[in-house]
Protein backbone atom coordinates (compact mmCIF):
# COMPACT_ATOMS: atom_id res chain seq x y z
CA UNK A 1 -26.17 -79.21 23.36
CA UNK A 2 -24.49 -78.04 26.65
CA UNK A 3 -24.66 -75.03 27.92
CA UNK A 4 -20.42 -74.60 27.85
CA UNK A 5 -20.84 -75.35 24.31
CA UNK A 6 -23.32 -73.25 22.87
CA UNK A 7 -21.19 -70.24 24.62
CA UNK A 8 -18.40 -71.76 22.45
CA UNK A 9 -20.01 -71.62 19.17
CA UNK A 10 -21.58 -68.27 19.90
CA UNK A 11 -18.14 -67.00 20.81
CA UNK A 12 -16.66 -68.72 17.88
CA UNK A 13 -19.10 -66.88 15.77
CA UNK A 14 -19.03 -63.42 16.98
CA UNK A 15 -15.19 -63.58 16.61
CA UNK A 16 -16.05 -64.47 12.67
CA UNK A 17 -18.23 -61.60 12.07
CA UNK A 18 -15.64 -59.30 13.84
CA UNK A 19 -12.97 -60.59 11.16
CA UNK A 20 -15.14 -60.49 8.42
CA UNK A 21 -15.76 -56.58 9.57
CA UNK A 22 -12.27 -55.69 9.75
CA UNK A 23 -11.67 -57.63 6.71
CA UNK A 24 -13.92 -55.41 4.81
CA UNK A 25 -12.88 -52.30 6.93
CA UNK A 26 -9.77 -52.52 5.17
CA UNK A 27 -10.56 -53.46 1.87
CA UNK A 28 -13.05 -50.21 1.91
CA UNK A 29 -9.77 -48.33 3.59
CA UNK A 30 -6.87 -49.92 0.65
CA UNK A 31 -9.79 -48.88 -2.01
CA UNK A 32 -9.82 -45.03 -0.95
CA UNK A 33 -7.78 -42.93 -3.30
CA UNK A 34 -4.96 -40.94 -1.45
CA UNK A 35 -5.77 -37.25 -1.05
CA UNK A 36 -3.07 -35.45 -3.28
CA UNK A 37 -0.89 -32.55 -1.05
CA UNK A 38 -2.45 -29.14 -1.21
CA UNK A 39 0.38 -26.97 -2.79
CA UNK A 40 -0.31 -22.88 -3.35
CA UNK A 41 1.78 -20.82 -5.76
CA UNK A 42 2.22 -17.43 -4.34
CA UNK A 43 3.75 -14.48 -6.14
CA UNK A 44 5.55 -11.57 -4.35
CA UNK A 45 6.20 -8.01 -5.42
CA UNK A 46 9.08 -5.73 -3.91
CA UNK A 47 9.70 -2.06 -4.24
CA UNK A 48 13.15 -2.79 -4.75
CA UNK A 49 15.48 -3.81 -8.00
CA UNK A 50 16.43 -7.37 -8.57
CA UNK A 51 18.45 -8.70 -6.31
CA UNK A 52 19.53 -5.49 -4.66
CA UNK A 53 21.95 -6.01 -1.62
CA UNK A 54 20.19 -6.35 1.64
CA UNK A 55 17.10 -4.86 0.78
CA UNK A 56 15.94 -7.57 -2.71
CA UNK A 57 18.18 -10.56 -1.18
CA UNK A 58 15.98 -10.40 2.29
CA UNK A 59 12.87 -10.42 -0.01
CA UNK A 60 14.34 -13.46 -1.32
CA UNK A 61 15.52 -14.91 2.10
CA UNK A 62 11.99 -14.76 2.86
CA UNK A 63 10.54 -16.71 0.32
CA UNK A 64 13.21 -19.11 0.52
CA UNK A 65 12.82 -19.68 4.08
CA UNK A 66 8.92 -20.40 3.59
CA UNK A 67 9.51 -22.69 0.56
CA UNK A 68 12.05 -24.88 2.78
CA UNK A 69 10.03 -24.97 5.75
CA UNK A 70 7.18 -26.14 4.17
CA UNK A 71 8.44 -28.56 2.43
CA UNK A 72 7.66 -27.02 -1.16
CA UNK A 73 4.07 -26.89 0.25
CA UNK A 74 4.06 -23.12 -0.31
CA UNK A 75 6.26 -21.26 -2.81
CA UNK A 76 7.04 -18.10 -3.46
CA UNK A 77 8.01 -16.43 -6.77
CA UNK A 78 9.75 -13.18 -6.25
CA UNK A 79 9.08 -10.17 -8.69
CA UNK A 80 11.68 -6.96 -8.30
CA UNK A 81 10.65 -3.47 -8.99
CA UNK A 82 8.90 -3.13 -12.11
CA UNK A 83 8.36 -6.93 -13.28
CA UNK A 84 5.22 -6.60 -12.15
CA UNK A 85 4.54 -3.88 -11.17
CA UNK A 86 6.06 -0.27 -10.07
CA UNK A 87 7.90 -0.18 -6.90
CA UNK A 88 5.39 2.08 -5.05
CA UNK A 89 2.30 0.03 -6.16
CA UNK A 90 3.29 -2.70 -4.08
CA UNK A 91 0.42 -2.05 -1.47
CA UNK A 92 -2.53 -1.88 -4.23
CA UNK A 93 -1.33 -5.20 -6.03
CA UNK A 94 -1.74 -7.29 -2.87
CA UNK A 95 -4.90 -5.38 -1.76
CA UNK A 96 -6.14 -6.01 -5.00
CA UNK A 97 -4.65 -9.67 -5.17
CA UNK A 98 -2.73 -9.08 -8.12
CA UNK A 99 -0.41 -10.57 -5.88
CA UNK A 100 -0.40 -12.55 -2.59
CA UNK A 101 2.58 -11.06 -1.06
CA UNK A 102 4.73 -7.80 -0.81
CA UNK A 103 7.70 -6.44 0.66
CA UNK A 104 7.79 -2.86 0.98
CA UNK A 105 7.99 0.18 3.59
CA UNK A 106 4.59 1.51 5.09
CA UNK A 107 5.52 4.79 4.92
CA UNK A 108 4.91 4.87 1.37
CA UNK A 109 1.31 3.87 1.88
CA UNK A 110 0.50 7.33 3.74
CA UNK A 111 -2.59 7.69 1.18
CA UNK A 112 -3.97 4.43 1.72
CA UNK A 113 -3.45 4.90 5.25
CA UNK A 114 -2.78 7.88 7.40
CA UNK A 115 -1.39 5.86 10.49
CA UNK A 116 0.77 3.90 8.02
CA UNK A 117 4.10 6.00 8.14
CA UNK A 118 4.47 5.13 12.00
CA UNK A 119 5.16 1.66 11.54
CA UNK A 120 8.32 2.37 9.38
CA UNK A 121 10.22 4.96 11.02
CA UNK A 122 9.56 7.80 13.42
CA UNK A 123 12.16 10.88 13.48
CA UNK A 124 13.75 10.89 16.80
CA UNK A 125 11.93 8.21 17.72
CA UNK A 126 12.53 4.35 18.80
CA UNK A 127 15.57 2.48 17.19
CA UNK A 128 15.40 -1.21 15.79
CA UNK A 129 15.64 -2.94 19.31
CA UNK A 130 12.47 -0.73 20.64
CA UNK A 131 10.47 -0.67 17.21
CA UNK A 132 10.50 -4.41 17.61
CA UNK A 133 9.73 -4.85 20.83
CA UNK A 134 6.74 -2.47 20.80
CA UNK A 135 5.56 -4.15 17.55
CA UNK A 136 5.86 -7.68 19.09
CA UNK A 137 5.34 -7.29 23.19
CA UNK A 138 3.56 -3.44 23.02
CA UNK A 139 0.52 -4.06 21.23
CA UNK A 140 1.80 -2.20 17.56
CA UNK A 141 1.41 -5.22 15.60
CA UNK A 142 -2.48 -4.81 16.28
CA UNK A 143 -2.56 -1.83 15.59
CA UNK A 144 -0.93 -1.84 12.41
CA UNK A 145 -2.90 -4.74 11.14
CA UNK A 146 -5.90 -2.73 12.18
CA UNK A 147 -4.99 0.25 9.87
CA UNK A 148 -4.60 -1.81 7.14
CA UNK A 149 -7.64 -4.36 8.00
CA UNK A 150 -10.32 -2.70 5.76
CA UNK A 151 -8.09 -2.76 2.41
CA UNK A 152 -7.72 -6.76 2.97
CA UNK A 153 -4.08 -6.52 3.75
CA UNK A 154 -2.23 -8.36 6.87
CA UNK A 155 0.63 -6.58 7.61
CA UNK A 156 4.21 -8.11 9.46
CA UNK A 157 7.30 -6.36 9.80
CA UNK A 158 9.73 -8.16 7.80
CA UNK A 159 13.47 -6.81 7.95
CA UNK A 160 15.10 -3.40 9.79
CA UNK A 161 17.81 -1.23 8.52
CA UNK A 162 19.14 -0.35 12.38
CA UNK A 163 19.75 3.28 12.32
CA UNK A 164 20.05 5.56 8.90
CA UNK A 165 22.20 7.79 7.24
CA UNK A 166 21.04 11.83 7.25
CA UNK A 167 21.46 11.25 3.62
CA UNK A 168 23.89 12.34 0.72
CA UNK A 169 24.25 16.48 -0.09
CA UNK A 170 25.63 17.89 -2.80
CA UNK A 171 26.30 21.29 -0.51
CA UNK A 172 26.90 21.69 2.84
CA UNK A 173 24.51 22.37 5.41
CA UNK A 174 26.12 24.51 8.36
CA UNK A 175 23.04 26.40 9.25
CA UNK A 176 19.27 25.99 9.28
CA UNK A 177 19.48 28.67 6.07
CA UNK A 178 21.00 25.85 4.02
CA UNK A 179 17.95 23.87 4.04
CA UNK A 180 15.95 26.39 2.53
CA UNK A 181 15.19 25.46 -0.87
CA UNK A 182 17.16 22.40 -0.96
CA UNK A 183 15.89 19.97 -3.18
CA UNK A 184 15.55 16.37 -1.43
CA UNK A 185 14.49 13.05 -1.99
CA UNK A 186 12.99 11.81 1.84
CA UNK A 187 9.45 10.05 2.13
CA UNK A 188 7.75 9.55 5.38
CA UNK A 189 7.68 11.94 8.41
CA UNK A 190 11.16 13.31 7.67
CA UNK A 191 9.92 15.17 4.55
CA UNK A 192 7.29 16.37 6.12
CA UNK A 193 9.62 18.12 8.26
CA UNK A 194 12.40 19.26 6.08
CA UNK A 195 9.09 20.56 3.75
CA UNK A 196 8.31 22.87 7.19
CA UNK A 197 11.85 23.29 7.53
CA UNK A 198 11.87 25.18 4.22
CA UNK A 199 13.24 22.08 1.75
CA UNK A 200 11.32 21.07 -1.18
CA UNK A 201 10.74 17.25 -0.83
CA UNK A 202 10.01 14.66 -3.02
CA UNK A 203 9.31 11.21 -3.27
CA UNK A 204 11.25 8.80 -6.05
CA UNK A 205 11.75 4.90 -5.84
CA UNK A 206 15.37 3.27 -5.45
CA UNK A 207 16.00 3.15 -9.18
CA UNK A 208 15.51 6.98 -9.99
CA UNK A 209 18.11 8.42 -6.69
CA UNK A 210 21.23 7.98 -8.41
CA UNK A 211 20.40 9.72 -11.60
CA UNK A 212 18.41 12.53 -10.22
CA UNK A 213 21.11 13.14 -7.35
CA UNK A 214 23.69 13.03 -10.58
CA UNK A 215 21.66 15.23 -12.76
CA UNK A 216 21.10 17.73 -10.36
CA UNK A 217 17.14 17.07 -10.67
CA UNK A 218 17.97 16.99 -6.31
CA UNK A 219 19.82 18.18 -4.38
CA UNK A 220 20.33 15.72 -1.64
CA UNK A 221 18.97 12.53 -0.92
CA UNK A 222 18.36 10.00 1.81
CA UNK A 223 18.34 6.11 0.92
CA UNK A 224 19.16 3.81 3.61
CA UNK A 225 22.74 3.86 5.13
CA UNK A 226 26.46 2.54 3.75
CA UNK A 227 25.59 -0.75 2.80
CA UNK A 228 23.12 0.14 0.31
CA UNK A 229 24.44 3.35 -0.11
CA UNK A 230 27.28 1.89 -1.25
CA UNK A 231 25.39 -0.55 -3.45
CA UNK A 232 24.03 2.31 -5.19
CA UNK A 233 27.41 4.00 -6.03
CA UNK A 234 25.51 7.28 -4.04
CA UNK A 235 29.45 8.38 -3.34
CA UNK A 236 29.51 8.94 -6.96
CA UNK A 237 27.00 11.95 -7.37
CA UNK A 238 26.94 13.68 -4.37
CA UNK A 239 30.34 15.25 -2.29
CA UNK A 240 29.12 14.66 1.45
CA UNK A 241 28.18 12.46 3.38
CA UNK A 242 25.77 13.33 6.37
CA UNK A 243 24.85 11.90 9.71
CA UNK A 244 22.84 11.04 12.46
CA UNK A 245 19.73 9.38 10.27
CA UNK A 246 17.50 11.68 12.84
CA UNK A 247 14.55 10.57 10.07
CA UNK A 248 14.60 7.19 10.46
CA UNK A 249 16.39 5.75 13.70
CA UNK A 250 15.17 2.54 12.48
CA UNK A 251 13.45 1.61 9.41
CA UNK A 252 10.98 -1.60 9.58
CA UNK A 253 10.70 -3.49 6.35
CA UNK A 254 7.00 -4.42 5.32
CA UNK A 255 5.59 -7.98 4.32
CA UNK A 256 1.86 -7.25 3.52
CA UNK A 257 -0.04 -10.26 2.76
CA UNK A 258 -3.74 -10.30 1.01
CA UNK A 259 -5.62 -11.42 3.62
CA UNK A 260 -8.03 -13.76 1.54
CA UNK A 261 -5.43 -15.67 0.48
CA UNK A 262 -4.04 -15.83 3.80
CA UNK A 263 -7.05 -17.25 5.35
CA UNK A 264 -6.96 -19.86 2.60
CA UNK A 265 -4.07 -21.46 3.92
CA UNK A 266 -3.91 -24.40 6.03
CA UNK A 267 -3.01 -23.54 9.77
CA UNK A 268 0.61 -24.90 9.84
CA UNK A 269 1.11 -23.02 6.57
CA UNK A 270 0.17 -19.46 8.01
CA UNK A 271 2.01 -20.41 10.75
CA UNK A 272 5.54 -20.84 9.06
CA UNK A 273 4.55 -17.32 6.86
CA UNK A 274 4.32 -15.74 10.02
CA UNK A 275 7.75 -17.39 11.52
CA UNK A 276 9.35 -16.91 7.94
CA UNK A 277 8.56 -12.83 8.49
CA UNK A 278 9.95 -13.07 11.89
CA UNK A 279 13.39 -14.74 11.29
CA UNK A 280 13.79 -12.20 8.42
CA UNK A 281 13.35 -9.30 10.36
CA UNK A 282 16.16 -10.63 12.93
CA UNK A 283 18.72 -11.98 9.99
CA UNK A 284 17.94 -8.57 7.97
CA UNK A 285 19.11 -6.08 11.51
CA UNK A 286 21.89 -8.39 12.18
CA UNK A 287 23.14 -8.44 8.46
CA UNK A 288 22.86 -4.45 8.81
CA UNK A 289 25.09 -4.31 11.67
CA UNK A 290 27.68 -6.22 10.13
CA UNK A 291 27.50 -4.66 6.55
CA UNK A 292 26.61 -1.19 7.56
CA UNK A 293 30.46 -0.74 9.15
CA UNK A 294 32.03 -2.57 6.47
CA UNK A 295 30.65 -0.02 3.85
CA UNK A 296 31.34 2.97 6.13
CA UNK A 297 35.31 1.66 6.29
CA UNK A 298 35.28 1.74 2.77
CA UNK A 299 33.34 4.64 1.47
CA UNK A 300 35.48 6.69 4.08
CA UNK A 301 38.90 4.67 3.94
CA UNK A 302 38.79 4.20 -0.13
CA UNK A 303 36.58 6.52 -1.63
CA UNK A 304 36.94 9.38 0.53
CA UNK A 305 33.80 10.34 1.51
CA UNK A 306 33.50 13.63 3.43
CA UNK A 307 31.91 12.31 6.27
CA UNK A 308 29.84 15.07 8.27
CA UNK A 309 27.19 15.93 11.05
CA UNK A 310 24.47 17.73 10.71
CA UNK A 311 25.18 20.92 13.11
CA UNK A 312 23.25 20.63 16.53
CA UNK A 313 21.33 23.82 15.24
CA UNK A 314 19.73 22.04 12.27
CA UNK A 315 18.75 19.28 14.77
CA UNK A 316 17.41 21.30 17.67
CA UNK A 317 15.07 22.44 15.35
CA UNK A 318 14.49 19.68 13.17
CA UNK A 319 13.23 18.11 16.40
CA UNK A 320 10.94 20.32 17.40
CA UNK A 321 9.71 20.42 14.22
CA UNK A 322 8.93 16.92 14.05
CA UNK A 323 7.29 16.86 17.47
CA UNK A 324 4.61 19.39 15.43
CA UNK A 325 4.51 17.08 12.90
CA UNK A 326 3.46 13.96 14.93
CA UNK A 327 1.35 15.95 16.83
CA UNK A 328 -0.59 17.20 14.04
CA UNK A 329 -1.12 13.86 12.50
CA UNK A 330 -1.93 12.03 15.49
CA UNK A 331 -4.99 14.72 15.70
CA UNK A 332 -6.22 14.11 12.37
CA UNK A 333 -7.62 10.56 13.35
CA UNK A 334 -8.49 8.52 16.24
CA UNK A 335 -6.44 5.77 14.96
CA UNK A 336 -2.83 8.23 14.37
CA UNK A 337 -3.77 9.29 17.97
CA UNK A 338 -4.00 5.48 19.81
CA UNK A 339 -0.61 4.60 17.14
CA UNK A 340 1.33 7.46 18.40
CA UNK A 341 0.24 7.36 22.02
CA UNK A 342 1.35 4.23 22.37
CA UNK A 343 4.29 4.49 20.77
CA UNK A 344 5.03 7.68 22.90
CA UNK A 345 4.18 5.58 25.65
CA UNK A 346 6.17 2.49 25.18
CA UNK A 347 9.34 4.61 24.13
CA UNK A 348 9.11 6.58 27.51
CA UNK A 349 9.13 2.97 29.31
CA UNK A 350 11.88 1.64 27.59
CA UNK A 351 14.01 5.02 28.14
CA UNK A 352 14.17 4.42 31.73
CA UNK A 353 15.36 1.26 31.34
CA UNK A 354 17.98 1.76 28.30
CA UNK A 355 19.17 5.55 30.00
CA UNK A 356 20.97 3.02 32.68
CA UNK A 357 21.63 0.01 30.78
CA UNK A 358 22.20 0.32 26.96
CA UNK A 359 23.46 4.05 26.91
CA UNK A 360 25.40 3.88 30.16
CA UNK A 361 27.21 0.65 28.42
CA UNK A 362 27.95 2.46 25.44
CA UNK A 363 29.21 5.59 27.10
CA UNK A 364 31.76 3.49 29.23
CA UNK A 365 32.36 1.83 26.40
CA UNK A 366 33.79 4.52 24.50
């Protein structure tokens, strides 16, 4: 045989082989069973009744927004208040995994964690455009998933009331005497200071305000500002109506996640919880905005709320009282002291920017 035809034949016959491989290639590829999707079933626990305006529907929003992004991939069951369990035992059901998910405020975690009240609300501190900007550009984030990291809980701020309401009074307060042995619902750093400023504080979920305010169990209470306030038919147990919410000049909503069950999830999947949380936090503020001066119109315009401010006396000292505060708990631990520094910090910053820009806009303004 010639030489140009055994190169022919051995040609001819490598090509077969090749075929026959690819042949079998996919046979053994059609015969492989398709993976089924990996779907995970998560359930969530609030501190707040079913469905309640702004605060339950952004709970919902949440888990609505990661069921659609993923494509059904990961759901989310949402449990209000109590169907699961009590409002202020959101922290220990996802730390325990009783539940993957919660939606809460950190300052009612201040026995779990002593840093924890910081990343909800500081009195006289940063409002809803600075909280969030420290939390996502300042480092606060780290540090409040730091805080949390030894209970198995990955914390992400999830929603923001803007600015509060001083709260609802069922007397008037024209002197710093007038706090003295007032009764008053207020967690978080502002009852610590209305406790030095001679109030009796205490501590009661959503669900118990209005009948305690009504029954005279308190005196005055703090909840959020008009849009829930009005939600909660507060206008209906208590005569006026008090601001600047020096407490809480913002108010960051909590997702805390178990962090096992976090670290179970497929990358993409973490990924939309984490953009789910963020979204949320901005829809939740600019919902507030909007809301909060509808509600003010009315509880004013049709209810007639005796709308007041606290007297520049009670607030003078109410802030210096509150610097004590901070102080004091920012010495109790290394942690409080790196939170609150950097806060401090980051606020100070910002101030020299926002004295010229955002206050100088709004004074013009009128």
């Amino acid at each position: 045989m010639k030489r140009r035809e055994l190169l022919t034949a051995a040609g001819l016959g490598l090509g077969a082989v090749a075929l026959s491989a690819c042949s079998d290639q996919t046979a053994s590829t059609a015969e492989k069973p398709t993976q089924p999707e990996q779907r995970f079933r998560w359930k969530m626990v609030t501190s707040w009744p079913q469905n309640f305006p702004g605060l339950g529907t952004t709970a919902q929003r949440f888990a609505e927004t990661v069921n659609s992004l993923s494509n059904g991939r990961l759901t989310v069951q949402v449990f209000a208040a109590g169907e699961l369990v009590p409002a202020l035992e959101v922290f220990d059901a996802v730390s325990s995994g009783t539940a993957e998910l919660g939606h809460s405020a950190a300052y009612y975690w201040k026995g779990k964690s002593p840093a924890a009240p910081f990343f909800t609300a500081v009195p006289f501190g940063m409002n809803a455009q600075e909280m969030n900007a420290w939390l996502y550009e300042g480092g606060g984030l780290e540090l409040w998933q730091q805080a949390y990291a030894s209970m198995g809980v990955l914390p992400l701020p999830c929603g923001n009331t803007g600015v509060q309401m001083a709260g609802w009074f069922n007397k008037e307060i024209n002197s710093l005497d007038d706090l003295r042995g007032l009764k008053i619902r207020m967690p978080g750093f502002g009852g610590e200071v209305l406790a030095r400023a001679g109030a009796t504080t205490v501590n009661l979920p959503g669900s118990e305000i209005f009948s305690s305010l009504q029954n005279g169990v308190i005196d005055a209470t703090d909840w959020v500002s008009p849009y829930n306030d009005l939600a909660f038919g507060l206008h209906q147990a208590a005569k006026y109506y008090y601001y600047p919410g020096w407490q809480e000049p913002c108010a960051v909503l909590e997702l805390s996640i178990n962090q096992q069950a976090f670290e179970t999830l497929p990358e993409d999947l973490q990924g939309i919880v984490r953009e789910a949380a963020r979204s949320t936090n901005q829809f939740m503020l600019d919902e507030y905005t909007r809301r909060n001066a509808e509600a003010l119109d009315t509880l004013v315009n049709e209810h007639q709320v005796q709308l007041r401010r606290l007297p520049d006396e009670v607030l003078d000292r109410l802030r210096e009282l509150s610097k004590e505060v901070l102080e004091e708990t920012a010495d109790a631990d290394a942690l409080n002291r790196q939170v609150w520094d950097s806060m401090e910090a980051f606020r100070e910053k910002v101030w020299a920017y926002h004295a010229i820009s955002e206050k100088t806009m709004y004074d013009l303004r009128g």
